[in-house]
C-alpha atoms as a PDB file:
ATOM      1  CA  UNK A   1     126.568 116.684 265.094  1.00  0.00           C
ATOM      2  CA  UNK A   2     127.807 118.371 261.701  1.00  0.00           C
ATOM      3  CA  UNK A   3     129.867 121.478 261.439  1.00  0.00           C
ATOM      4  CA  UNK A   4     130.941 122.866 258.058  1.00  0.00           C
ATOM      5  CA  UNK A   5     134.196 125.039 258.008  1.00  0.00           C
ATOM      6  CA  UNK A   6     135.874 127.370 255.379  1.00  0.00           C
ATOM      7  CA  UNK A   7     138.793 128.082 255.215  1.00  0.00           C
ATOM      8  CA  UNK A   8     140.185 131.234 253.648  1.00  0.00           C
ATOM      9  CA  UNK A   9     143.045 133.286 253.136  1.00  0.00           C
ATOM     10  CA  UNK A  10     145.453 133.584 249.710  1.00  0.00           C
ATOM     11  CA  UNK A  11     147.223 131.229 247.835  1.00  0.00           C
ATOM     12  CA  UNK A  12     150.800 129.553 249.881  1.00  0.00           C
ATOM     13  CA  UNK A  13     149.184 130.029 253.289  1.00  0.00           C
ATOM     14  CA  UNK A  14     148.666 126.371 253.726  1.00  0.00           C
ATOM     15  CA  UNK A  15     144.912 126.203 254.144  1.00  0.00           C
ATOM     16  CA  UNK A  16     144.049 123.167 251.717  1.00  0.00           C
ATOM     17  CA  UNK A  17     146.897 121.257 253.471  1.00  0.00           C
ATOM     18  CA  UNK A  18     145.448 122.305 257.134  1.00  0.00           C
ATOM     19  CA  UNK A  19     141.796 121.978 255.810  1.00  0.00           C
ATOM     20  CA  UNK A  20     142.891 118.100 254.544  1.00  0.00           C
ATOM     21  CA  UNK A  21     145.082 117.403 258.251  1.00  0.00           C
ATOM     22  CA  UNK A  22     141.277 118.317 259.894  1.00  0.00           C
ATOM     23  CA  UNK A  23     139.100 116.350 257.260  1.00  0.00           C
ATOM     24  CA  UNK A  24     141.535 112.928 258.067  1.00  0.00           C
ATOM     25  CA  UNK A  25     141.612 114.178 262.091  1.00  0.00           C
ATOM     26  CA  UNK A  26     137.557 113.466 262.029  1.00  0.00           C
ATOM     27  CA  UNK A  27     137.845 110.517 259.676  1.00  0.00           C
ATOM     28  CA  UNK A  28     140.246 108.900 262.084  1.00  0.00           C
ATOM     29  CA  UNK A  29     138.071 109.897 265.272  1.00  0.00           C
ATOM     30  CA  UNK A  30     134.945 107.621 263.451  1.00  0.00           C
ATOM     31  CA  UNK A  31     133.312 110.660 261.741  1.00  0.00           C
ATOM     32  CA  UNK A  32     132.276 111.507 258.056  1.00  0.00           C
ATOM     33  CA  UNK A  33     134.477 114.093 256.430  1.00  0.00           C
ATOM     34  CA  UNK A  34     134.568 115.618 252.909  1.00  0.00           C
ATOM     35  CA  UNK A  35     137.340 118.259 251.843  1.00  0.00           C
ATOM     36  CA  UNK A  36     137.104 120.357 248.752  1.00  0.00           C
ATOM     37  CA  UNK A  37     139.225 123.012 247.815  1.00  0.00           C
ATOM     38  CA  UNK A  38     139.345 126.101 245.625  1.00  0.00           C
ATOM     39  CA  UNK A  39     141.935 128.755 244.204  1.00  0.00           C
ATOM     40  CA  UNK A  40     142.765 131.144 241.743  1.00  0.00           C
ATOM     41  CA  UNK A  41     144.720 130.364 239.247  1.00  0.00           C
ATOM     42  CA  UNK A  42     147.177 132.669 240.562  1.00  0.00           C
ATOM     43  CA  UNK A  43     148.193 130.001 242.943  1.00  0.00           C
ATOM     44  CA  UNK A  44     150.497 131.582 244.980  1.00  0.00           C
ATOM     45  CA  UNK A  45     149.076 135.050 246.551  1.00  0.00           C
ATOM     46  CA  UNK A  46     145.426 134.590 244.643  1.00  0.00           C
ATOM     47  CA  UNK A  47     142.180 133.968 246.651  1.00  0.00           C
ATOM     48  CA  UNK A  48     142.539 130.115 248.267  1.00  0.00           C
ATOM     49  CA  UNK A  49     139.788 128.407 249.965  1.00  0.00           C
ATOM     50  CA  UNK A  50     139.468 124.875 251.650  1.00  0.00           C
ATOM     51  CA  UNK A  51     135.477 123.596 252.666  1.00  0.00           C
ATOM     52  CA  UNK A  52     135.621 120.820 255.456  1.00  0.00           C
ATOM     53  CA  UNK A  53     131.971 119.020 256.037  1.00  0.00           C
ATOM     54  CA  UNK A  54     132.480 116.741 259.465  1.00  0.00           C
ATOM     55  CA  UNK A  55     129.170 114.299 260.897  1.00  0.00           C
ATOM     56  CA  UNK A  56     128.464 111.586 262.394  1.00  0.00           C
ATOM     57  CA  UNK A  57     126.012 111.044 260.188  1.00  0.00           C
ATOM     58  CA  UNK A  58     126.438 110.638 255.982  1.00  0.00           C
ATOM     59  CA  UNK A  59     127.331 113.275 254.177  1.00  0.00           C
ATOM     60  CA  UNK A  60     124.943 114.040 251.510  1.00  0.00           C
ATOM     61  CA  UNK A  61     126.562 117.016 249.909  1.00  0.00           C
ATOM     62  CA  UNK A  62     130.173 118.004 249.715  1.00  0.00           C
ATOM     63  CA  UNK A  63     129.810 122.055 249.633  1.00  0.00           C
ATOM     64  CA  UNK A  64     128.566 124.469 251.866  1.00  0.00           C
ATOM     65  CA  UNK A  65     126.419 127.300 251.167  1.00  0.00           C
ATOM     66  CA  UNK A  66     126.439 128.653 255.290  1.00  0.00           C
ATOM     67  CA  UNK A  67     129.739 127.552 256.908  1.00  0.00           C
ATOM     68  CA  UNK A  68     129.395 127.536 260.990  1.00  0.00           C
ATOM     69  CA  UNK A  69     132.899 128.017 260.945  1.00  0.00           C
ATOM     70  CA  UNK A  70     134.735 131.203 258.772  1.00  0.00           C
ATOM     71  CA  UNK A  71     138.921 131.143 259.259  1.00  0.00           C
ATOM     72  CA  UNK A  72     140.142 134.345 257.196  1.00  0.00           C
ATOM     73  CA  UNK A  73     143.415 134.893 256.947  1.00  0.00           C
ATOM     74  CA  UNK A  74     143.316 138.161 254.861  1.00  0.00           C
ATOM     75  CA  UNK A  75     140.988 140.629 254.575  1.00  0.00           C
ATOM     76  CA  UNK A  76     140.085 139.944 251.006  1.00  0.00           C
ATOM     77  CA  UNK A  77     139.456 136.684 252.149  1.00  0.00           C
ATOM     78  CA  UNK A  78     136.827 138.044 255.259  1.00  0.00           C
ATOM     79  CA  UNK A  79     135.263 140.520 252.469  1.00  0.00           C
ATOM     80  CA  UNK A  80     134.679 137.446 249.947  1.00  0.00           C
ATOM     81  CA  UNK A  81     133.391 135.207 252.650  1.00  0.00           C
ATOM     82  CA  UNK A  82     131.679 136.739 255.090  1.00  0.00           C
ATOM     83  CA  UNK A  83     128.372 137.386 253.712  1.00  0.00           C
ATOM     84  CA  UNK A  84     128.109 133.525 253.497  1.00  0.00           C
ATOM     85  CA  UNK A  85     128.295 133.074 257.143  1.00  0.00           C
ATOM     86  CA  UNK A  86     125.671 131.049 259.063  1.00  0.00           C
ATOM     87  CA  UNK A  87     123.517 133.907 261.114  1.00  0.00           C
ATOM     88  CA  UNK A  88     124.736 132.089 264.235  1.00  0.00           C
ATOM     89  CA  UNK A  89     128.164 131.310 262.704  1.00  0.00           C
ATOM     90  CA  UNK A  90     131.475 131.438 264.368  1.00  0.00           C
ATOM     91  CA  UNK A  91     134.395 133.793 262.600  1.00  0.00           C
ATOM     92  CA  UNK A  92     137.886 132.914 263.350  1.00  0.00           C
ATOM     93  CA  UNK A  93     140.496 136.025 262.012  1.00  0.00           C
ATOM     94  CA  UNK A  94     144.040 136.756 262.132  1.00  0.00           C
ATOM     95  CA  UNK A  95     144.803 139.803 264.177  1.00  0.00           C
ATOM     96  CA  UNK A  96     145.744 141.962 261.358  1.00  0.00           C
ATOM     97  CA  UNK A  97     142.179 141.785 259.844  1.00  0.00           C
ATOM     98  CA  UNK A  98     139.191 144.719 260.290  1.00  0.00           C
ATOM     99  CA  UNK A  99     135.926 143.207 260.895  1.00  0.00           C
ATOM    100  CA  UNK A 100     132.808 146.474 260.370  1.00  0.00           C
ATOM    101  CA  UNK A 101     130.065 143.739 260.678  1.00  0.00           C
ATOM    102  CA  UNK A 102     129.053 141.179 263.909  1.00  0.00           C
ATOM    103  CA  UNK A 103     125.131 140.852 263.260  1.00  0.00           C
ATOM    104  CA  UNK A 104     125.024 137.504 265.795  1.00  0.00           C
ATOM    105  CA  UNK A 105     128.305 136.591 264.253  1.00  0.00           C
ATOM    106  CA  UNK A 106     131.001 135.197 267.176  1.00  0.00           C
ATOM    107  CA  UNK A 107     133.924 136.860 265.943  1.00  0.00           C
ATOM    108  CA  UNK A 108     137.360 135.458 267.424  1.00  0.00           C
ATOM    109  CA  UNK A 109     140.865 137.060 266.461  1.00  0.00           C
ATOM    110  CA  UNK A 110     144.181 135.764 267.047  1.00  0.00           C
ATOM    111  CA  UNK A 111     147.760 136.728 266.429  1.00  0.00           C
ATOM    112  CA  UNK A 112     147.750 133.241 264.181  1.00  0.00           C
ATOM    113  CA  UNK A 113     150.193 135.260 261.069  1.00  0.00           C
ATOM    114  CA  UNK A 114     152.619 137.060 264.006  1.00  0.00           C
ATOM    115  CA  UNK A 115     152.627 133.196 266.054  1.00  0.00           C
ATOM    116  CA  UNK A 116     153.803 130.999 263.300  1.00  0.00           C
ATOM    117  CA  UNK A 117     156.773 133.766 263.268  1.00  0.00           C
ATOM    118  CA  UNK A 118     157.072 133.353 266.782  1.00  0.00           C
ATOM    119  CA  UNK A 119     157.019 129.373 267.276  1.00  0.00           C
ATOM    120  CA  UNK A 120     158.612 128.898 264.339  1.00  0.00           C
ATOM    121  CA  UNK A 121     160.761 131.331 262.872  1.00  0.00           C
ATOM    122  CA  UNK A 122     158.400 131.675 259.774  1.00  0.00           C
ATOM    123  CA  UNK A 123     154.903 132.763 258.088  1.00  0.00           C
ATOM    124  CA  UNK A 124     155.236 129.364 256.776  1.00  0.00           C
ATOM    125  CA  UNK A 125     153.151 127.259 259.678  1.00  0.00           C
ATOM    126  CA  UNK A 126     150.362 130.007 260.225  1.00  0.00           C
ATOM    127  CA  UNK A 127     148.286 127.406 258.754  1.00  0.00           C
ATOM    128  CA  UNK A 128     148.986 124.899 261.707  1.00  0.00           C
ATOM    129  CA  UNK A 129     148.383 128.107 264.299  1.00  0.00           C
ATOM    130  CA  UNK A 130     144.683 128.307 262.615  1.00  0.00           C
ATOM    131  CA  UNK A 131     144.362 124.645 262.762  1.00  0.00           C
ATOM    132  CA  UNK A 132     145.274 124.950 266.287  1.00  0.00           C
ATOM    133  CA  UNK A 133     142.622 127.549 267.030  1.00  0.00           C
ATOM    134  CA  UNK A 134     139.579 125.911 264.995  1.00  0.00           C
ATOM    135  CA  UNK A 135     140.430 122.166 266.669  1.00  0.00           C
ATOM    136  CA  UNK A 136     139.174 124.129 269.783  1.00  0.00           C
ATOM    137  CA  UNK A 137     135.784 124.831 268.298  1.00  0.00           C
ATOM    138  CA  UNK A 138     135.399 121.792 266.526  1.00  0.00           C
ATOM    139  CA  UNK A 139     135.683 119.521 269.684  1.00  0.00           C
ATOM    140  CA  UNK A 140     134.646 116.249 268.003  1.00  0.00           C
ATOM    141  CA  UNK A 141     137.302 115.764 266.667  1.00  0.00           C
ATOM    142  CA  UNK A 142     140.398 114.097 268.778  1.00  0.00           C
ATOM    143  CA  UNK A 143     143.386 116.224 268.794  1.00  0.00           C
ATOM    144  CA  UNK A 144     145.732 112.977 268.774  1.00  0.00           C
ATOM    145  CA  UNK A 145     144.072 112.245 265.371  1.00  0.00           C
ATOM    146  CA  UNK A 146     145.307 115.697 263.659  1.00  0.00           C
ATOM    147  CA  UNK A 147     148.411 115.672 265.366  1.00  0.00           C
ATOM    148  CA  UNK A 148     149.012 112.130 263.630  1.00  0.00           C
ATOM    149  CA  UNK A 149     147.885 113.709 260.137  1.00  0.00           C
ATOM    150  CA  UNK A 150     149.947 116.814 260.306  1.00  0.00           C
ATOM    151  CA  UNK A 151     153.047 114.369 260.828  1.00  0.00           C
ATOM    152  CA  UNK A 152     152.027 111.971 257.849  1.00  0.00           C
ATOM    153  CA  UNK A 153     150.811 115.322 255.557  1.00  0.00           C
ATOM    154  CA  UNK A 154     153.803 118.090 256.221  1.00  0.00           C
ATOM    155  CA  UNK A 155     157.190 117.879 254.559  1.00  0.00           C
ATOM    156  CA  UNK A 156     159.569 115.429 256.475  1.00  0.00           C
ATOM    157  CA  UNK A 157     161.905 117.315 258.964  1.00  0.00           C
ATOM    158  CA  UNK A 158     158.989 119.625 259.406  1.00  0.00           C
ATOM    159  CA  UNK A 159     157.103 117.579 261.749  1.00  0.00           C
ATOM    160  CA  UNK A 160     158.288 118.848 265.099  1.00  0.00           C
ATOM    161  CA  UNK A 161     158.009 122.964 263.925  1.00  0.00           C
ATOM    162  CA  UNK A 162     154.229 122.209 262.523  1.00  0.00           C
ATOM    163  CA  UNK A 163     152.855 119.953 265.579  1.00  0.00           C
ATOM    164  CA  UNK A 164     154.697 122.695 267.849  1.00  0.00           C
ATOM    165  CA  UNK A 165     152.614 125.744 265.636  1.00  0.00           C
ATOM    166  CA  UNK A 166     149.709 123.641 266.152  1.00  0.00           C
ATOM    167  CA  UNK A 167     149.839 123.763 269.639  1.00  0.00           C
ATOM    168  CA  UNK A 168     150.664 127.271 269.382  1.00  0.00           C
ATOM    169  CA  UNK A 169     147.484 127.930 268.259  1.00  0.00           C
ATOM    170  CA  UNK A 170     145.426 125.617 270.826  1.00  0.00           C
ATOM    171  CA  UNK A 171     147.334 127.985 273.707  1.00  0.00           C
ATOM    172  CA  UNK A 172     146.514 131.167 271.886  1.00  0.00           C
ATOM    173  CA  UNK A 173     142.301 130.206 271.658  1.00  0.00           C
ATOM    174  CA  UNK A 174     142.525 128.590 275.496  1.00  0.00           C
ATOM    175  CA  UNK A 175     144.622 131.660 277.059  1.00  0.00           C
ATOM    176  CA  UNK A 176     142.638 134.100 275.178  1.00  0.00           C
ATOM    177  CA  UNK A 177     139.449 133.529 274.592  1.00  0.00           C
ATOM    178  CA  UNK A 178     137.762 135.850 277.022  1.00  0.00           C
ATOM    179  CA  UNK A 179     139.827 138.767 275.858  1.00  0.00           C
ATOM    180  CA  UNK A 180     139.298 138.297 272.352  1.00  0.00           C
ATOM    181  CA  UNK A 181     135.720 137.096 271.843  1.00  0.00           C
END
């Protein structure tokens, strides 16, 4: 088993933090992880991307070249990224996003942006709703694990909000997966 995952969106949506909570989910479930992470020097609102490598064998190689896993959060983020896909690769988009291309691509879109809102009361925890949603398509890794490292990683009195957005977005990919796929 190894599955490579980018996630993408801008800068302040989270995704290094949720791509770190998933890299220590596998580690504590007895699989290899590596986590690196890339943004514009905008920070804040510039192009943000987090790579997660999980296997249960050694990890040779930190980066990926042809993720099996895509999360966009923004469009600029599915333009940028999306030509890197593995030909059987699975892409994971908020609702908001236009997708013009599905070669053999598995395309999956959720309300992840609109469901942090929901759960939560802010955009702040969309990055736990797309954590949610790819925990269900990575299903080697133990759910109990990244619950424990969202509660060690988030800010403290934010634990309860972020494990409930998380499970937000494990509902949203097992109620709706036939309609959106």
């Amino acid at each position: 088993m190894k599955v490579e995952v980018r996630l993408s969106g801008s800068g302040g949506q989270g995704l290094i933090l949720a791509g770190i909570i998933l890299a220590e989910g596998a580690i504590s479930t007895d699989l290899n992880a590596v986590q690196t992470q890339s943004y514009g020097p905008e920070a804040r609102g510039g192009a943000s991307k987090c790579e997660v490598v999980i296997s249960e064998n050694e990890i040779n190689f930190p980066k990926i070249s042809k993720p099996n896993i895509l999360l966009s959060l923004t469009q600029k983020s599915l333009n940028q990224y999306l030509k890197d896909m593995d030909n059987s690769g699975i892409i994971v988009i908020d609702s908001s996003i236009e997708v013009k291309c599905t070669e053999n691509l598995n395309i999956y879109k959720f309300p992840i942006i609109n469901s942090s809102k929901e759960v939560t009361g802010s955009y702040v925890s969309a990055n736990m709703v797309a954590l949610g949603v790819i925990s269900q398509l990575v299903k080697d890794v133990d759910i109990e694990n990244i619950k424990k490292s969202i509660i060690k990683r988030v800010p403290k009195g934010t634990q309860e909000s972020n494990i409930k957005a998380f499970e937000k977005g494990i509902e949203l990919f097992r109620n709706n997966i036939d309609v959106n796929h």
